[in-house]
N, C-alpha and C. Protein backbone atom coordinates (compact mmCIF):
# COMPACT_ATOMS: atom_id res chain seq x y z
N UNK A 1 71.98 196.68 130.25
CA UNK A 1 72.47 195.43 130.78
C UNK A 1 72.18 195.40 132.27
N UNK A 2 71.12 194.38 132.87
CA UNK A 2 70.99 194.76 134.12
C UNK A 2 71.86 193.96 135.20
N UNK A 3 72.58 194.84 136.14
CA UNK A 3 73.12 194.11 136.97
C UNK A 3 72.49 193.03 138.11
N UNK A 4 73.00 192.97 139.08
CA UNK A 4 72.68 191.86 139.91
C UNK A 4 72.96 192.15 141.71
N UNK A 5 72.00 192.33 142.28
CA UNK A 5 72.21 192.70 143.63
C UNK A 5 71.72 191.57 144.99
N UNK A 6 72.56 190.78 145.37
CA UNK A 6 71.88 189.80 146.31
C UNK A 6 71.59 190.42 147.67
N UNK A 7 70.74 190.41 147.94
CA UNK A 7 70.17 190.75 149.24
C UNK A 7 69.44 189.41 150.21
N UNK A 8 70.03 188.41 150.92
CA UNK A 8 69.84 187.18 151.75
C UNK A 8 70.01 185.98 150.05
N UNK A 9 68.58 185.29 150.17
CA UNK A 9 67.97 184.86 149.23
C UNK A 9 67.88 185.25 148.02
N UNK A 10 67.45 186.40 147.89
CA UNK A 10 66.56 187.33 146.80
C UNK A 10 67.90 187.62 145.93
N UNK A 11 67.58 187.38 144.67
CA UNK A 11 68.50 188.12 143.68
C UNK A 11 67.38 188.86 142.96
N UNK A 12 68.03 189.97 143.13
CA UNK A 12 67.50 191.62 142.40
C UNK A 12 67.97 191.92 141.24
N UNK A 13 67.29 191.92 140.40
CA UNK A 13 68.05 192.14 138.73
C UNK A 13 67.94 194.32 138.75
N UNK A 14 69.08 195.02 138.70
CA UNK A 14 68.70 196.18 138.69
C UNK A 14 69.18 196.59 137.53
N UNK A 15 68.38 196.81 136.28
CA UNK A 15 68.58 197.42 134.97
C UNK A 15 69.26 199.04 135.15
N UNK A 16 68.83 199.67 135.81
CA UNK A 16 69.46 200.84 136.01
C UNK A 16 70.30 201.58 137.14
N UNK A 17 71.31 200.12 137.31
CA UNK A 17 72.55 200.55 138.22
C UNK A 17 73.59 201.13 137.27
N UNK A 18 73.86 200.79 135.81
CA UNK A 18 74.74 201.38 135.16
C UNK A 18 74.39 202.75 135.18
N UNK A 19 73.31 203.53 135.42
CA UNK A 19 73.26 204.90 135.12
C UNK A 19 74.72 205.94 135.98
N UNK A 20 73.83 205.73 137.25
CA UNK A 20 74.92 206.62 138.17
C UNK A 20 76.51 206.36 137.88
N UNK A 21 77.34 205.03 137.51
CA UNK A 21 78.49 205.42 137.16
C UNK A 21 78.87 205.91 135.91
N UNK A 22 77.81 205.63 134.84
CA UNK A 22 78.15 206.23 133.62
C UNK A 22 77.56 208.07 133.70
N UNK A 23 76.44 208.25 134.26
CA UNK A 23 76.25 209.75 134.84
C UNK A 23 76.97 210.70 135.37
N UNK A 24 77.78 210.11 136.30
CA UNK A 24 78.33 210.49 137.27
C UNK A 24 79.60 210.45 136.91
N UNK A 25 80.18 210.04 136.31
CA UNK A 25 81.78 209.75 136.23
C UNK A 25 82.51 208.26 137.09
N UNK A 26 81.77 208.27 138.17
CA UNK A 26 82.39 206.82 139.74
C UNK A 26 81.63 205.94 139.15
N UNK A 27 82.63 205.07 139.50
CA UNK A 27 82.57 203.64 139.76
C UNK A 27 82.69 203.02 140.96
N UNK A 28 81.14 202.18 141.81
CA UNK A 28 81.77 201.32 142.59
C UNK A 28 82.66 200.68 143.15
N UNK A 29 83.55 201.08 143.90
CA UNK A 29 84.86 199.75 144.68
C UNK A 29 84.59 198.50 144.14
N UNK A 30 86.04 198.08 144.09
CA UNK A 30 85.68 196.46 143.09
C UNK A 30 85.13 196.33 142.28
N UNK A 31 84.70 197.16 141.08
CA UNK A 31 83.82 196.90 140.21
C UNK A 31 84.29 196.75 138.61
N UNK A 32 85.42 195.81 138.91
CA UNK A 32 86.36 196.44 137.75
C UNK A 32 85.55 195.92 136.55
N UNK A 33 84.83 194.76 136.09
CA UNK A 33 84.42 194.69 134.86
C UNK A 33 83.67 196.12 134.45
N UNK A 34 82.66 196.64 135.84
CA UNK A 34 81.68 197.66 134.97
C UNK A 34 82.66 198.54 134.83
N UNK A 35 83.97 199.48 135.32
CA UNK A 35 84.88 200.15 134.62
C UNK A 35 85.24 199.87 133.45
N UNK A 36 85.71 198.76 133.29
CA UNK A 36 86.09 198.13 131.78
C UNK A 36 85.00 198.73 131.01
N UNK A 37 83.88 197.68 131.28
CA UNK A 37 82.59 198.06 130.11
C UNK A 37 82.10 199.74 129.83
N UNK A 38 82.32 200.47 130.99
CA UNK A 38 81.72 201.71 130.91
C UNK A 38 82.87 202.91 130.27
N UNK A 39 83.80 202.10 129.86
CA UNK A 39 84.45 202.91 128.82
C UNK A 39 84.09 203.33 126.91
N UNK A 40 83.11 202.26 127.43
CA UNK A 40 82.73 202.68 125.52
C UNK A 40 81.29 203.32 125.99
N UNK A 41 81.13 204.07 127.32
CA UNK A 41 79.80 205.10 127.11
C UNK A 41 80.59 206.68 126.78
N UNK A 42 81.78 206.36 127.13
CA UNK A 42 82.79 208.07 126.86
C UNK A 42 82.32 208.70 125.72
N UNK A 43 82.89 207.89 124.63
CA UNK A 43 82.39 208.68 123.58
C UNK A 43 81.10 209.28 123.40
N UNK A 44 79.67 208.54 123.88
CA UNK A 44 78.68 208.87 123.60
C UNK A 44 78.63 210.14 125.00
N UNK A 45 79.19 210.23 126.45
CA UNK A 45 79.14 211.11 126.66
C UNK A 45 79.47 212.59 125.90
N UNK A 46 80.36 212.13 125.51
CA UNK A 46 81.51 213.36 124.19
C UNK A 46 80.28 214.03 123.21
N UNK A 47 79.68 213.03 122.98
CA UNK A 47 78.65 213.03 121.83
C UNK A 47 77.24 214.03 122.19
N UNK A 48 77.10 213.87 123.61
CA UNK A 48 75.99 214.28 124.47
C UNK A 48 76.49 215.91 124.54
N UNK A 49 77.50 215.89 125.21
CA UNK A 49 78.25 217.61 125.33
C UNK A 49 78.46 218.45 124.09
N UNK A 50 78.32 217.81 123.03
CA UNK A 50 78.41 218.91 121.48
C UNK A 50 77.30 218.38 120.41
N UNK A 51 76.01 218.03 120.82
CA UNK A 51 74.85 217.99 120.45
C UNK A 51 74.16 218.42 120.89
N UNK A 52 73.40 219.62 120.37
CA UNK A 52 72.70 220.50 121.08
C UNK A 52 71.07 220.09 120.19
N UNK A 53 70.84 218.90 119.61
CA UNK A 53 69.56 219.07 118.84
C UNK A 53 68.81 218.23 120.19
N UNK A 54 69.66 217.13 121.27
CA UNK A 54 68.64 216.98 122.26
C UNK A 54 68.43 217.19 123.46
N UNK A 55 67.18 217.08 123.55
CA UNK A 55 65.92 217.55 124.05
C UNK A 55 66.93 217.41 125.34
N UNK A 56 66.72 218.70 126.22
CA UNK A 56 67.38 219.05 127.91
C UNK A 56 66.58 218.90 128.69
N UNK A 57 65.19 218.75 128.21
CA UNK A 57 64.12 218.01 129.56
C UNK A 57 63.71 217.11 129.46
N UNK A 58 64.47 215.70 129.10
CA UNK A 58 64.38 214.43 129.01
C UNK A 58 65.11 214.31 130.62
N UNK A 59 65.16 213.24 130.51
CA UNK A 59 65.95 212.39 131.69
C UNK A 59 67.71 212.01 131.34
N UNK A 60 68.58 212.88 132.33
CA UNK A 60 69.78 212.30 131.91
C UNK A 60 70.22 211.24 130.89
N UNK A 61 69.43 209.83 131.80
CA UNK A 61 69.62 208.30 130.95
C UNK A 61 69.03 208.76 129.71
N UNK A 62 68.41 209.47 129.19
CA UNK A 62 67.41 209.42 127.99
C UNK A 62 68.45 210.14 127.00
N UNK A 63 68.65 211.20 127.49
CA UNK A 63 69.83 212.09 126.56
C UNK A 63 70.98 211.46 126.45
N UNK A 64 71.60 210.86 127.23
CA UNK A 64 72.45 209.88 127.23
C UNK A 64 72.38 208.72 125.90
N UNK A 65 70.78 208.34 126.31
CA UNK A 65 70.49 207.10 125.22
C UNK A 65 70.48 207.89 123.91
N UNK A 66 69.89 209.02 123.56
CA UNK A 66 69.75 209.24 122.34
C UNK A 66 70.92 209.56 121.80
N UNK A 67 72.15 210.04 122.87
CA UNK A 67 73.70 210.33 122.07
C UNK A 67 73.89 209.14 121.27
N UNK A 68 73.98 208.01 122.40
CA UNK A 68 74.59 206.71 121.89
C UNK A 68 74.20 206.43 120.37
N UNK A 69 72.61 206.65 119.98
CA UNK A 69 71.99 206.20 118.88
C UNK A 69 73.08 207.26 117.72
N UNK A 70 73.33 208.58 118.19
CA UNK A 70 73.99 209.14 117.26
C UNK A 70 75.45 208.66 116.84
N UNK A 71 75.66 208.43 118.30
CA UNK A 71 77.55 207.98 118.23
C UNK A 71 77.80 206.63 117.30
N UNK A 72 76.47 205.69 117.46
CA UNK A 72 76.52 204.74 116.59
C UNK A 72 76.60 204.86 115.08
N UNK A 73 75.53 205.95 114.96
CA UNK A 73 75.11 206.11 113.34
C UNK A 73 76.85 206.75 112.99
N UNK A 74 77.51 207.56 113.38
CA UNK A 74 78.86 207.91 113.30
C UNK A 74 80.19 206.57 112.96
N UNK A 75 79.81 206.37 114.10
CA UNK A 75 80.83 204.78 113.97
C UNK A 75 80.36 204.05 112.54
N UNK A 76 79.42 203.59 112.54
CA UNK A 76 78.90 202.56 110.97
C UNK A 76 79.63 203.71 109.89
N UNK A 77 79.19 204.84 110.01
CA UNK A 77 79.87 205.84 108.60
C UNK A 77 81.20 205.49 108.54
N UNK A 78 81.71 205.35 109.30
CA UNK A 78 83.40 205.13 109.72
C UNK A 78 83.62 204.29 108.51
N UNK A 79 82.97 203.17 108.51
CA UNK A 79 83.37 202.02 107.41
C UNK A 79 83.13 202.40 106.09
N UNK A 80 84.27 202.26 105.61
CA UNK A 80 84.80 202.77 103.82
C UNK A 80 83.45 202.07 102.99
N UNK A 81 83.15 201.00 103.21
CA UNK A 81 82.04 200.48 102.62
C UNK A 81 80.49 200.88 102.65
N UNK A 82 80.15 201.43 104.10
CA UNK A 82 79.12 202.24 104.33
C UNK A 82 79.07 203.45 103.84
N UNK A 83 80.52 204.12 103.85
CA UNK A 83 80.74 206.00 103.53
C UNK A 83 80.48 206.02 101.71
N UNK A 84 81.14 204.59 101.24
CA UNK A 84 81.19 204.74 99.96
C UNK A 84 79.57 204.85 99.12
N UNK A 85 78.79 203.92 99.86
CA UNK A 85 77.53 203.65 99.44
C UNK A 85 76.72 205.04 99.71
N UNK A 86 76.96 205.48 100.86
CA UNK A 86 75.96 206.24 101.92
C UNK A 86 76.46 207.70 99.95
N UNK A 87 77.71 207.87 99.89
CA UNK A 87 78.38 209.13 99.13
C UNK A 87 77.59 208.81 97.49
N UNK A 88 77.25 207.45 97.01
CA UNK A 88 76.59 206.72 95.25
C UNK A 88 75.17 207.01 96.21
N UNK A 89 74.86 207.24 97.32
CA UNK A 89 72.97 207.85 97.80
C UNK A 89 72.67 206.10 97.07
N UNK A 90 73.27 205.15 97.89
CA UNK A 90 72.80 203.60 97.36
C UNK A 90 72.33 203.07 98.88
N UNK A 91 73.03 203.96 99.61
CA UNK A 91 72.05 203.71 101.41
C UNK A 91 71.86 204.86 101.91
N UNK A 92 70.93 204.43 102.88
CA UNK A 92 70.59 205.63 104.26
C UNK A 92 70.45 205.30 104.75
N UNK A 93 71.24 205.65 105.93
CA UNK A 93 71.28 205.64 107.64
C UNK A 93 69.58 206.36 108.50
N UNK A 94 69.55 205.51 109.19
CA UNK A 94 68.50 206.24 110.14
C UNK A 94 69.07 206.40 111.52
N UNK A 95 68.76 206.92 112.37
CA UNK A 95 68.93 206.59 114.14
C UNK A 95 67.59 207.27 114.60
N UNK A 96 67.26 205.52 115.15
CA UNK A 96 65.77 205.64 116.22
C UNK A 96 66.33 205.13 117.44
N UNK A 97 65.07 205.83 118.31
CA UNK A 97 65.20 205.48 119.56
C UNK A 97 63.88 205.61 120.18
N UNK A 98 63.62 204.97 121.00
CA UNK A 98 62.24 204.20 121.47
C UNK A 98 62.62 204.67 122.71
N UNK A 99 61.27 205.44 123.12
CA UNK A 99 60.79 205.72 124.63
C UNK A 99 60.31 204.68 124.99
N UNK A 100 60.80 203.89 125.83
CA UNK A 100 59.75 202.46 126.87
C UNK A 100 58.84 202.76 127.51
N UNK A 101 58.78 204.47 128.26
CA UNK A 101 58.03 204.31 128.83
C UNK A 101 56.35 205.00 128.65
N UNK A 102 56.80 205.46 127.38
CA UNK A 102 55.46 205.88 126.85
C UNK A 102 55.67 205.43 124.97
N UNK A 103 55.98 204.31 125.21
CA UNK A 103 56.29 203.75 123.95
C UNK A 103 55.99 204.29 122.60
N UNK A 104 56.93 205.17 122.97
CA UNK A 104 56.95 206.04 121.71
C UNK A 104 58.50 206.38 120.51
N UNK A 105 58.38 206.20 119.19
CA UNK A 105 59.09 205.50 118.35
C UNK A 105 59.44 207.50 118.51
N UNK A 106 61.36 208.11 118.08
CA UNK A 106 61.86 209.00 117.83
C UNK A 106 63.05 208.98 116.71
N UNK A 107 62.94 209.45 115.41
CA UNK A 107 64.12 209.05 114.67
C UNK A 107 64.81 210.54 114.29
N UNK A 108 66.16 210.51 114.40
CA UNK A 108 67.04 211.48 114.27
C UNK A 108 66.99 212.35 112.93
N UNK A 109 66.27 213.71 113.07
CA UNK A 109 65.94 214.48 111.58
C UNK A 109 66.90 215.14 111.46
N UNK A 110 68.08 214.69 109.99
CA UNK A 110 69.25 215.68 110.36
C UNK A 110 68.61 217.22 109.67
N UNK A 111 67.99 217.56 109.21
CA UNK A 111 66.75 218.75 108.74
C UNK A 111 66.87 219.09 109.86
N UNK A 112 66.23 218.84 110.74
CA UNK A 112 66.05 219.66 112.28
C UNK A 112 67.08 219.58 112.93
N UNK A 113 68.02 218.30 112.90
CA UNK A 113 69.12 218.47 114.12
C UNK A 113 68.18 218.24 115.22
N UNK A 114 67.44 217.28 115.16
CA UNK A 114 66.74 216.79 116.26
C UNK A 114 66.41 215.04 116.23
N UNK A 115 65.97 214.46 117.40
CA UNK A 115 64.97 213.63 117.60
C UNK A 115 63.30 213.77 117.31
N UNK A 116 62.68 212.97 116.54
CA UNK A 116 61.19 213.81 116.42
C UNK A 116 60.62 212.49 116.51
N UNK A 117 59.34 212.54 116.98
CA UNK A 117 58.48 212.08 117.07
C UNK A 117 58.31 211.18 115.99
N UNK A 118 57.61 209.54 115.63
CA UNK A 118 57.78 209.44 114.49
C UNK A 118 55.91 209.11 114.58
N UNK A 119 55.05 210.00 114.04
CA UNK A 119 53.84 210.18 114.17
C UNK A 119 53.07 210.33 112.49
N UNK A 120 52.26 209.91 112.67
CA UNK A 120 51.42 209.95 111.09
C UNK A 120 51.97 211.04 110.28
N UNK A 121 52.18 212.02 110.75
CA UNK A 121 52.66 213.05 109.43
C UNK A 121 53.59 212.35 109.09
N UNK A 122 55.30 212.61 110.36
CA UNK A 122 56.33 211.92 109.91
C UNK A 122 55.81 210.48 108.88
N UNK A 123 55.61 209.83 108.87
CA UNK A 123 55.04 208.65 108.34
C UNK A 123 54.93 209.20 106.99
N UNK A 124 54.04 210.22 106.91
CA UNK A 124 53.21 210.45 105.57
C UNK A 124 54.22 211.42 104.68
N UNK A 125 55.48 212.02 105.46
CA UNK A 125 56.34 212.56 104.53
C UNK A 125 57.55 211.86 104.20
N UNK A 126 57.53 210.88 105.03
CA UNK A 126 58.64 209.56 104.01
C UNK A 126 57.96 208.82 103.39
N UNK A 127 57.16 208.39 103.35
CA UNK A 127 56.74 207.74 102.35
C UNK A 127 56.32 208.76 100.44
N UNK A 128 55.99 210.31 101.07
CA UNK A 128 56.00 210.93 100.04
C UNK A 128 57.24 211.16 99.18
N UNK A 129 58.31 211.22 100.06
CA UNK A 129 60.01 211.56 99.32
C UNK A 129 60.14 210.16 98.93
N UNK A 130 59.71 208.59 99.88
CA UNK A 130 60.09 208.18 98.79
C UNK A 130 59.61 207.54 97.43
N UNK A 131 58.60 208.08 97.59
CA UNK A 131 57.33 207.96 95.85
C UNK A 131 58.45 209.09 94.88
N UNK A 132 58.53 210.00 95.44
CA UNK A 132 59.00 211.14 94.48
C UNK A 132 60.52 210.64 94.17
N UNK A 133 61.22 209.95 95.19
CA UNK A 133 62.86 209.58 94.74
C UNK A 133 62.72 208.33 93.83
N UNK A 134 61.77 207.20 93.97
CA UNK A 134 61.64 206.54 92.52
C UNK A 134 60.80 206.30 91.45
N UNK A 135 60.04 207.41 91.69
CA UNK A 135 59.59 208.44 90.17
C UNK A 135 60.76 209.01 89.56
């Protein structure tokens, strides 16, 4: 969500002012909405400190981002309706996450307990499990 910085004239759209208070723990003086809002990054911090499948030479924001994708896939299980389906194997959950800056697609292998790459093999071994799951 990018904030907003006026300098004279010029309004500055800065996409990555939320980092440093959600990084960091502080919040700006006066900044009470982004306090408000930056309470639902806690959990995914929580999430970041007892996941050890990602990658420690990413970029803070990046490890950060890929918790969130996990903390999400967690929350949806939450719902009796998702847990029930996910337990009859009538759904599956994925969690991806997209590098912007080398636009590159990563989906959560719970096999590895990682983020991986999602590259022609990956490609070529879901599509093999799922020939073989409706055979």
């Amino acid at each position: 969500m990018p904030s907003r910085e006026h300098h004279g004239d010029i309004l500055q759209l800065r996409p990555d002012l939320w980092r440093v208070p959600v990084l960091k723990g502080s919040v700006p003086a006066g900044a009470h909405n982004l306090e408000r809002w930056l309470v639902h990054a806690q959990a995914s911090q929580e999430k970041l400190a007892r996941t050890p499948g990602i990658d420690e030479r990413l970029p803070p924001e990046d490890r950060l981002s890929q918790a969130n994708v996990l903390q999400q896939l967690e929350h949806i299980v939450s719902y009796a309706l998702v847990a029930e389906r996910i337990g009859r194997e009538e759904v599956q959950l994925h969690g991806a996450w997209f590098d912007v800056e080398r636009a590159d697609l990563h989906v959560w292998s719970n096999a590895e307990r990682r983020f991986a790459p999602m590259d022609e093999d990956m490609i070529s071994r879901a599509l093999s499990r799922r020939a073989a799951a409706s055979s």
